[in-house]
N, C-alpha and C. Protein backbone atom coordinates (compact mmCIF):
# COMPACT_ATOMS: atom_id res chain seq x y z
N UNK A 1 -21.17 11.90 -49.54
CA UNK A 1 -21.52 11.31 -48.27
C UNK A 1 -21.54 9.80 -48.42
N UNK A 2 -20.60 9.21 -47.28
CA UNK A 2 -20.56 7.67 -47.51
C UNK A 2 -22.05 7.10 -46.70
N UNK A 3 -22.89 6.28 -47.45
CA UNK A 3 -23.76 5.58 -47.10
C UNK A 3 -23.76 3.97 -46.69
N UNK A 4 -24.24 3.45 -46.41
CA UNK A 4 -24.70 1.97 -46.42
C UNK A 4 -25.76 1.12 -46.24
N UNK A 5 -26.66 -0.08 -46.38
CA UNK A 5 -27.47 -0.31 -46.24
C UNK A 5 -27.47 -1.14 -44.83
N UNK A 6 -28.83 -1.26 -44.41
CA UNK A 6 -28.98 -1.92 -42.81
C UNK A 6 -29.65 -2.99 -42.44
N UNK A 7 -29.95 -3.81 -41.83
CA UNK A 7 -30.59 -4.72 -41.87
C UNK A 7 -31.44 -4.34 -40.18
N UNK A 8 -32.36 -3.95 -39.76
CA UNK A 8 -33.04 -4.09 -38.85
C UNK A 8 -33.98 -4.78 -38.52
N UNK A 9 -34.17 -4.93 -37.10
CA UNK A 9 -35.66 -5.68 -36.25
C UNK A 9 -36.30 -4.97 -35.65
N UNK A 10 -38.11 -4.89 -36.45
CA UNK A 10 -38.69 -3.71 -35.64
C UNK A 10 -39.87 -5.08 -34.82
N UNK A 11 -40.05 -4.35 -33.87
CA UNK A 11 -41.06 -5.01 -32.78
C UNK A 11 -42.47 -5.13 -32.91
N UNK A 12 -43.16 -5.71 -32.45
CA UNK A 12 -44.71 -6.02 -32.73
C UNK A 12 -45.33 -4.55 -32.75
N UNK A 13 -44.89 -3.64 -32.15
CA UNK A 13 -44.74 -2.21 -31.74
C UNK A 13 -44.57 -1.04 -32.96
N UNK A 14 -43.34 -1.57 -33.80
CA UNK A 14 -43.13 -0.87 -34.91
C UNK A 14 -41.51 -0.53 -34.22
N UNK A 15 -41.21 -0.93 -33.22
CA UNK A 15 -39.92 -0.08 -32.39
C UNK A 15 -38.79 -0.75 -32.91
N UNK A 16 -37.84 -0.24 -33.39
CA UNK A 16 -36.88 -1.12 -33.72
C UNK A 16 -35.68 -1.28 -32.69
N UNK A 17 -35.70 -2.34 -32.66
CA UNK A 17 -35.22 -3.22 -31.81
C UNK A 17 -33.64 -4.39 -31.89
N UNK A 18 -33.58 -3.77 -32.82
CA UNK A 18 -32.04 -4.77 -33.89
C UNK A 18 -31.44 -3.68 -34.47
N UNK A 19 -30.27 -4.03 -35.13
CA UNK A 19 -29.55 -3.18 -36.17
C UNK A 19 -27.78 -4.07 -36.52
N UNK A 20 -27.83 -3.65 -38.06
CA UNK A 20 -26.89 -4.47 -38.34
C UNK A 20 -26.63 -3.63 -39.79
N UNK A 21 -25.09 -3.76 -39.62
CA UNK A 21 -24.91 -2.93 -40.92
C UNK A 21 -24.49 -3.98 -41.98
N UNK A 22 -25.05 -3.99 -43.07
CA UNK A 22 -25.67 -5.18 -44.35
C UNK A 22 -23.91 -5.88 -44.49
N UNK A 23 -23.55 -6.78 -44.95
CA UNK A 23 -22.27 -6.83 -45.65
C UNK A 23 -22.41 -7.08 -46.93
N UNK A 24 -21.11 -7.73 -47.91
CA UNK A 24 -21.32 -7.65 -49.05
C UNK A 24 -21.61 -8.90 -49.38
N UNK A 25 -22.19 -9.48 -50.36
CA UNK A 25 -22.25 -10.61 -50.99
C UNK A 25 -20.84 -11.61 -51.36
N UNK A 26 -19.66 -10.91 -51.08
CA UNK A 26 -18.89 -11.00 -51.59
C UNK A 26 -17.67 -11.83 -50.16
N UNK A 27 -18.67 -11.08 -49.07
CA UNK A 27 -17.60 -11.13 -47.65
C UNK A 27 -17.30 -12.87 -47.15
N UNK A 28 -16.07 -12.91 -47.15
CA UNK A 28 -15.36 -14.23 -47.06
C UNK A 28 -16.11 -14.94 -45.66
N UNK A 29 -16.75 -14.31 -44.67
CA UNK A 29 -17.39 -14.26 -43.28
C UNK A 29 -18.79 -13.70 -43.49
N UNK A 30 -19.80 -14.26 -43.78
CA UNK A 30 -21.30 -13.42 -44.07
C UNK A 30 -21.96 -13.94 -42.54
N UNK A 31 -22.75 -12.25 -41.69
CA UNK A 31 -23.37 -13.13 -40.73
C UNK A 31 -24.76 -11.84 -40.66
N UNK A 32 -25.59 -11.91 -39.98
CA UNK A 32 -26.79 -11.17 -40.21
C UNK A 32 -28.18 -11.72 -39.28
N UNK A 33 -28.55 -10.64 -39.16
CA UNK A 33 -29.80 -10.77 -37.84
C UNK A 33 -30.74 -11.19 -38.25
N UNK A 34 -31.61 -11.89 -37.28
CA UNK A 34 -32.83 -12.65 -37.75
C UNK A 34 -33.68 -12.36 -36.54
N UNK A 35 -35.18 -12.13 -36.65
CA UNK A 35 -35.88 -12.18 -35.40
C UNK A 35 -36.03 -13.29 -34.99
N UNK A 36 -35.92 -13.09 -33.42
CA UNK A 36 -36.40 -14.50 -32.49
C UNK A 36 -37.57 -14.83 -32.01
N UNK A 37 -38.53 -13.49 -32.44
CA UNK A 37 -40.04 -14.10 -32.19
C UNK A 37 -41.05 -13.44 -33.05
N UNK A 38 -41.80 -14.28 -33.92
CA UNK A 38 -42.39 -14.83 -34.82
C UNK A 38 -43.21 -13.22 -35.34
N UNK A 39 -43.40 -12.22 -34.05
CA UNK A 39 -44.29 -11.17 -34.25
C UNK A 39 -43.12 -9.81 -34.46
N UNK A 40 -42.12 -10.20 -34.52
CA UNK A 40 -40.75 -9.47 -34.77
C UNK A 40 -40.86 -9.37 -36.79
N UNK A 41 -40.40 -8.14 -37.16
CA UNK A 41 -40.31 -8.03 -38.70
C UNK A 41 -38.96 -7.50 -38.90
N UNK A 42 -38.30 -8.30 -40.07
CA UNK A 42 -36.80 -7.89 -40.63
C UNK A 42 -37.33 -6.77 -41.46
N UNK A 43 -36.02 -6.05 -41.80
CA UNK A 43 -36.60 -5.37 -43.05
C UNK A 43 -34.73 -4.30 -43.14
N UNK A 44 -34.78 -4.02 -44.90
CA UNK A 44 -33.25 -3.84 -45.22
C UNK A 44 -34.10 -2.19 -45.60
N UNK A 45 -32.64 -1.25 -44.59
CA UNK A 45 -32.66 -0.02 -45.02
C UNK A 45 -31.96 0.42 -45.82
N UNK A 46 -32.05 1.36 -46.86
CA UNK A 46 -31.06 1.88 -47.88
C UNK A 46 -30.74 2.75 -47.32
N UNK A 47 -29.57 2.93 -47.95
CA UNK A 47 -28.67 4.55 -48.09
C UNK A 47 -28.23 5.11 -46.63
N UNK A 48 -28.10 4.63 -45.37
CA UNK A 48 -28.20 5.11 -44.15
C UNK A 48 -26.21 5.61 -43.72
N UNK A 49 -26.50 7.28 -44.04
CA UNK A 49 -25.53 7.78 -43.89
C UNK A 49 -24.70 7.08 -42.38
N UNK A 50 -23.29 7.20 -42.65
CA UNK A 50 -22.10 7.09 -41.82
C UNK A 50 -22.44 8.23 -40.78
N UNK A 51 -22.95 9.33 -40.26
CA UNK A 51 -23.26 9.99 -39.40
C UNK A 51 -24.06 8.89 -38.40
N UNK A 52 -24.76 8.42 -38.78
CA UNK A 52 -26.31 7.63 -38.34
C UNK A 52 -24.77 6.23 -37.89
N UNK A 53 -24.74 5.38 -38.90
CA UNK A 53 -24.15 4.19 -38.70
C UNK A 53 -23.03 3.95 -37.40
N UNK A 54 -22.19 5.00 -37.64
CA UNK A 54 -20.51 5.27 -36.66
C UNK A 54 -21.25 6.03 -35.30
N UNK A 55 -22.06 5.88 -34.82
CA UNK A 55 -22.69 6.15 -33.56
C UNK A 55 -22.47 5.28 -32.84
N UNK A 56 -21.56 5.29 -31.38
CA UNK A 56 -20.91 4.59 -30.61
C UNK A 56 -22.43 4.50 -29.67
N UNK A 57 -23.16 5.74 -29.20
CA UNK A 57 -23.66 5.39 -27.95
C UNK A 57 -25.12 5.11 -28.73
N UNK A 58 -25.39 4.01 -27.91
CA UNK A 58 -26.83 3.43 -28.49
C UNK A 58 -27.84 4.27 -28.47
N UNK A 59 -28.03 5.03 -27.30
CA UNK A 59 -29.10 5.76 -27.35
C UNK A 59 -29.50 6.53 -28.38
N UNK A 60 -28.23 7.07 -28.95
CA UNK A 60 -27.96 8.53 -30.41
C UNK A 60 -28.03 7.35 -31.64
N UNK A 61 -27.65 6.44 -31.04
CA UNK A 61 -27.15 5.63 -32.64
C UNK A 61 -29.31 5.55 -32.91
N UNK A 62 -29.75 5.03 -31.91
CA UNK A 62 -31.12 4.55 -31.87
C UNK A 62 -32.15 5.54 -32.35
N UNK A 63 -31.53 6.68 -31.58
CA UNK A 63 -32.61 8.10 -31.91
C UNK A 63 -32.65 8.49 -33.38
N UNK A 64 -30.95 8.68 -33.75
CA UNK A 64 -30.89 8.77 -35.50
C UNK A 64 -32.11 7.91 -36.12
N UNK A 65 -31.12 6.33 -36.02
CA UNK A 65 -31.81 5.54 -37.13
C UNK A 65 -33.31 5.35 -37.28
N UNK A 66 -33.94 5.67 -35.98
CA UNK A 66 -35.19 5.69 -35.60
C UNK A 66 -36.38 6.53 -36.16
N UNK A 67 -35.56 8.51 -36.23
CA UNK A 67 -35.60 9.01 -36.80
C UNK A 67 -35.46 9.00 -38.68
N UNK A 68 -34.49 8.15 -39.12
CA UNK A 68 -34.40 7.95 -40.80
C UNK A 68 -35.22 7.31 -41.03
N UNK A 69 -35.34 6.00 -40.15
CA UNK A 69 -36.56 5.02 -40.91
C UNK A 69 -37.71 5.62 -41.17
N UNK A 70 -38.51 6.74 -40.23
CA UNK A 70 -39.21 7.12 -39.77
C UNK A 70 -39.87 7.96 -40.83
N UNK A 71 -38.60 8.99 -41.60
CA UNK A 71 -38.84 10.06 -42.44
C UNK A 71 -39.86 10.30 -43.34
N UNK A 72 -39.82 9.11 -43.73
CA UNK A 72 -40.48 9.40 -45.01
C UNK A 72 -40.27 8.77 -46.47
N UNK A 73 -38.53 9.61 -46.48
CA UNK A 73 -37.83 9.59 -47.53
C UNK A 73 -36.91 8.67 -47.70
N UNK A 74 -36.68 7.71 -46.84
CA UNK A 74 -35.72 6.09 -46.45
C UNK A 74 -36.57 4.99 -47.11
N UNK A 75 -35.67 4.73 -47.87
CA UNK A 75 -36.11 2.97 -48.43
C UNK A 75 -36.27 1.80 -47.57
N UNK A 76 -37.35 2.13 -47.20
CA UNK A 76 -37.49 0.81 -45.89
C UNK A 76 -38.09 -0.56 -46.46
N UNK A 77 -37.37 -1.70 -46.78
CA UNK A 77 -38.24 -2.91 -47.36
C UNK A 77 -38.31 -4.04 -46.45
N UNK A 78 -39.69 -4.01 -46.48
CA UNK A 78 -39.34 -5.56 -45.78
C UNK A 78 -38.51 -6.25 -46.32
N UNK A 79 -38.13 -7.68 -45.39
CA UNK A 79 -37.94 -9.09 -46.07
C UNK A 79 -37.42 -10.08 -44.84
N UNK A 80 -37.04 -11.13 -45.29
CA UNK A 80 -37.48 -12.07 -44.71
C UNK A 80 -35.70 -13.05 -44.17
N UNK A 81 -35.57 -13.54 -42.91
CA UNK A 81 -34.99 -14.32 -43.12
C UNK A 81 -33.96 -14.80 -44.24
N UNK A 82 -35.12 -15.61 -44.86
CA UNK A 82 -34.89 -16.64 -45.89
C UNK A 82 -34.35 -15.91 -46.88
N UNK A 83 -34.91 -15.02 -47.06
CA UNK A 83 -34.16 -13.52 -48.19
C UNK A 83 -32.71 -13.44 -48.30
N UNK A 84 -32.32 -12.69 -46.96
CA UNK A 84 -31.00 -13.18 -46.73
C UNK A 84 -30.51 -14.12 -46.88
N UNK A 85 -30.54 -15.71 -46.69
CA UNK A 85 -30.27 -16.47 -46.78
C UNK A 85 -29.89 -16.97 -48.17
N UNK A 86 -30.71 -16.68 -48.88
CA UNK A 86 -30.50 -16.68 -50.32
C UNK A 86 -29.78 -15.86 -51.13
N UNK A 87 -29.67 -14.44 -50.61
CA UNK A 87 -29.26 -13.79 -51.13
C UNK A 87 -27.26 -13.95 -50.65
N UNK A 88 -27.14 -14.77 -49.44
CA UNK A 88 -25.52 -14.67 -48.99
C UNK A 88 -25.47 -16.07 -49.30
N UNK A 89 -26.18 -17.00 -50.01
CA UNK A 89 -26.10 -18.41 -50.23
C UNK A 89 -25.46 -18.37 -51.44
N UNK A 90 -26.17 -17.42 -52.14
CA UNK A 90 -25.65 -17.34 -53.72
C UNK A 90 -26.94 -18.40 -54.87
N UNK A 91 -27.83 -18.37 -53.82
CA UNK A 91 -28.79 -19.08 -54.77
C UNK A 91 -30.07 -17.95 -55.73
């Protein structure tokens, strides 16, 4: 099963509210989501099967991922901005 990691925005709520599928460190074009208000939290999901990801209609794409984060068993980490930043800076 092809996987990938995610970069989401969950809401003051816990609701997530963003989604972005991670790129590589490597990508000639690096671009990636950031919250726009201060009570908004980033945070990188692991392993989030191609069933979940290749979901055209938002609603299903939303219900899945909503559902994985949710599980249990999903590597949910915070982090920050600046994380990213560093991490596609190469510093």
């Amino acid at each position: 099963m092809t996987t990938r990691n995610m970069i989401i925005i969950k809401d003051a709520g816990g609701k997530i509210i963003g989604a972005q599928l991670e790129g590589g460190t490597d990508d000639e074009v690096v671009t990636y989501i950031t919250p726009a208000d201060p009570q908004h939290t980033l945070h990188r999901v692991s392993g989030v099967p191609a069933k979940i990801y290749d979901r055209a209609h938002p609603d299903e794409f939303h219900r899945l991922i909503t559902a994985h984060v949710n599980s249990g068993v999903t590597e949910v980490t915070p982090i920050t901005a600046e994380d990213l930043q560093q991490q596609y800076s190469g510093h």
